[in-house]
Protein backbone atom coordinates (compact mmCIF):
# COMPACT_ATOMS: atom_id res chain seq x y z
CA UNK A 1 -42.49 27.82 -38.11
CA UNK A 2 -41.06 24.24 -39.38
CA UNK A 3 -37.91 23.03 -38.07
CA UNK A 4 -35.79 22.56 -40.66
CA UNK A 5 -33.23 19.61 -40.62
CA UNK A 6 -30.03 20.22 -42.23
CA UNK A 7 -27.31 16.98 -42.44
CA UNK A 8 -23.52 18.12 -42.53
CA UNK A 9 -23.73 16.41 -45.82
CA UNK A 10 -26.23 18.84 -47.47
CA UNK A 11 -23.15 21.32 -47.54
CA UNK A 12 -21.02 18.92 -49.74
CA UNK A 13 -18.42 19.14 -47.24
CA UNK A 14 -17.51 15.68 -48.39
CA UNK A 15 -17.27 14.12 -51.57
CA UNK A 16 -15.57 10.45 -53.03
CA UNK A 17 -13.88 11.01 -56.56
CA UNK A 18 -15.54 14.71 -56.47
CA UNK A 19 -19.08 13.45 -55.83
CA UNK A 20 -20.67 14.57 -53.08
CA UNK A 21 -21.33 11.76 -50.24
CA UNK A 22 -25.77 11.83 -49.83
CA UNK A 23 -28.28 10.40 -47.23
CA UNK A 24 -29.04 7.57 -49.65
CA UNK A 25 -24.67 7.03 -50.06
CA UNK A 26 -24.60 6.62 -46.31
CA UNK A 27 -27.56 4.36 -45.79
CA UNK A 28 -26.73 2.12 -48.70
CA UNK A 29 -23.51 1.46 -47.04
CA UNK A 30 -24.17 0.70 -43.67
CA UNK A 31 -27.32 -1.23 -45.14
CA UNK A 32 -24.04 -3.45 -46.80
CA UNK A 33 -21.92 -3.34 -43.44
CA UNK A 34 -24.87 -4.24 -41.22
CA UNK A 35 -24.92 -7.68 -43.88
CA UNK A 36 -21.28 -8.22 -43.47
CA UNK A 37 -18.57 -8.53 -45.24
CA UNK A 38 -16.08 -11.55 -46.34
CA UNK A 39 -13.07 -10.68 -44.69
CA UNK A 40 -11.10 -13.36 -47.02
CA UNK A 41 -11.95 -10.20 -50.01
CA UNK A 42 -11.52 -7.40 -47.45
CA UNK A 43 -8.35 -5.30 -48.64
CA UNK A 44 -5.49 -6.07 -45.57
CA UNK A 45 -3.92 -2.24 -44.74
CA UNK A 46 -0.14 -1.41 -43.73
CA UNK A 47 2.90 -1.47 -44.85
CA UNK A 48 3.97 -4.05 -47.03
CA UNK A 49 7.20 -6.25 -45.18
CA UNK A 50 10.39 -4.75 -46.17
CA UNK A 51 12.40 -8.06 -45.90
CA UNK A 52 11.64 -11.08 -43.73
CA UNK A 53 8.92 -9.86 -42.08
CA UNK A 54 7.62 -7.08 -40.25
CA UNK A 55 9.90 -4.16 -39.32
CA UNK A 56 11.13 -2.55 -36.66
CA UNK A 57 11.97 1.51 -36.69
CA UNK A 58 15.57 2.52 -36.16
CA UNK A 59 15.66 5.97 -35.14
CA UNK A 60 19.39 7.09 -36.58
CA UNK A 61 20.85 10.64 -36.44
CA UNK A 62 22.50 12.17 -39.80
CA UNK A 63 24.45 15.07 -40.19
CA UNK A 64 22.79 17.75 -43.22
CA UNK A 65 26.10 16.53 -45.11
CA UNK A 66 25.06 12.93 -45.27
CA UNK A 67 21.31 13.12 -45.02
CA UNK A 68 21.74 15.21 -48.10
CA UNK A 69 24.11 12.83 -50.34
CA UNK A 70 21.49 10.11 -48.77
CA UNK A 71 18.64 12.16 -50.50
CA UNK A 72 21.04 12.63 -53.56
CA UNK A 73 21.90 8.58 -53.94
CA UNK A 74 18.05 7.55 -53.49
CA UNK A 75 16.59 10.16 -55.89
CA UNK A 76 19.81 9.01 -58.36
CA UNK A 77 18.82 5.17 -57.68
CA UNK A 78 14.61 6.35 -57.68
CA UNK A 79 14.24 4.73 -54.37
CA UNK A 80 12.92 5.81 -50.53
CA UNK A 81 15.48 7.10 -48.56
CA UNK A 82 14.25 4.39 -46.20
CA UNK A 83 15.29 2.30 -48.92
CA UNK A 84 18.78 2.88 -49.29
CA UNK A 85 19.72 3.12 -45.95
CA UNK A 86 18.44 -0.76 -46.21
CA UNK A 87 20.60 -1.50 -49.16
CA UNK A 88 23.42 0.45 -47.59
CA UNK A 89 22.76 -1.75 -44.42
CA UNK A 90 22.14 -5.29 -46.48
CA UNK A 91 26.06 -4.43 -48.22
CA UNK A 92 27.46 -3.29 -45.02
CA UNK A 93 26.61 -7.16 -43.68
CA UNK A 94 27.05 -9.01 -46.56
């Protein structure tokens, strides 16, 4: 009896944009990583700076009451909560 050689992606486990990911998908893209790639056009990942520069995480503790009017203001003002604690913080300063 033949042994028969299944690939995790003959299930269709995975998929890009709903199309499954084949054989010929894989190959054709290491084929393109094995010729390199311009790192000047590669796409740079993280967060983008919120200010100056890179950021540093405050933990802060909030009581329900003001985590929820926070929640309130920065849905009101369509912004991250993150966000207006920073404005908050830039008029506290000022």
């Amino acid at each position: 009896m033949p042994a028969v050689c299944y690939s995790y992606y003959d299930y269709g486990v995975e998929a890009i944009n709903g199309k499954p990911v084949t054989e010929q998908d894989i190959r054709a893209w290491a084929d393109e990583a094995e010729r390199g790639y311009d790192v000047a056009q590669l796409r740079k990942r993280g967060r983008r700076p919120a200010g100056d520069g890179p950021g540093q995480v405050v933990p802060v503790r909030l009581d329900a009451t003001l985590l929820a009017a926070l929640a309130e203001r920065a849905e009101r003002d369509q912004v991250s909560r993150s966000e207006a604690i920073r404005a908050a913080i830039r008029a506290y300063v000022a």
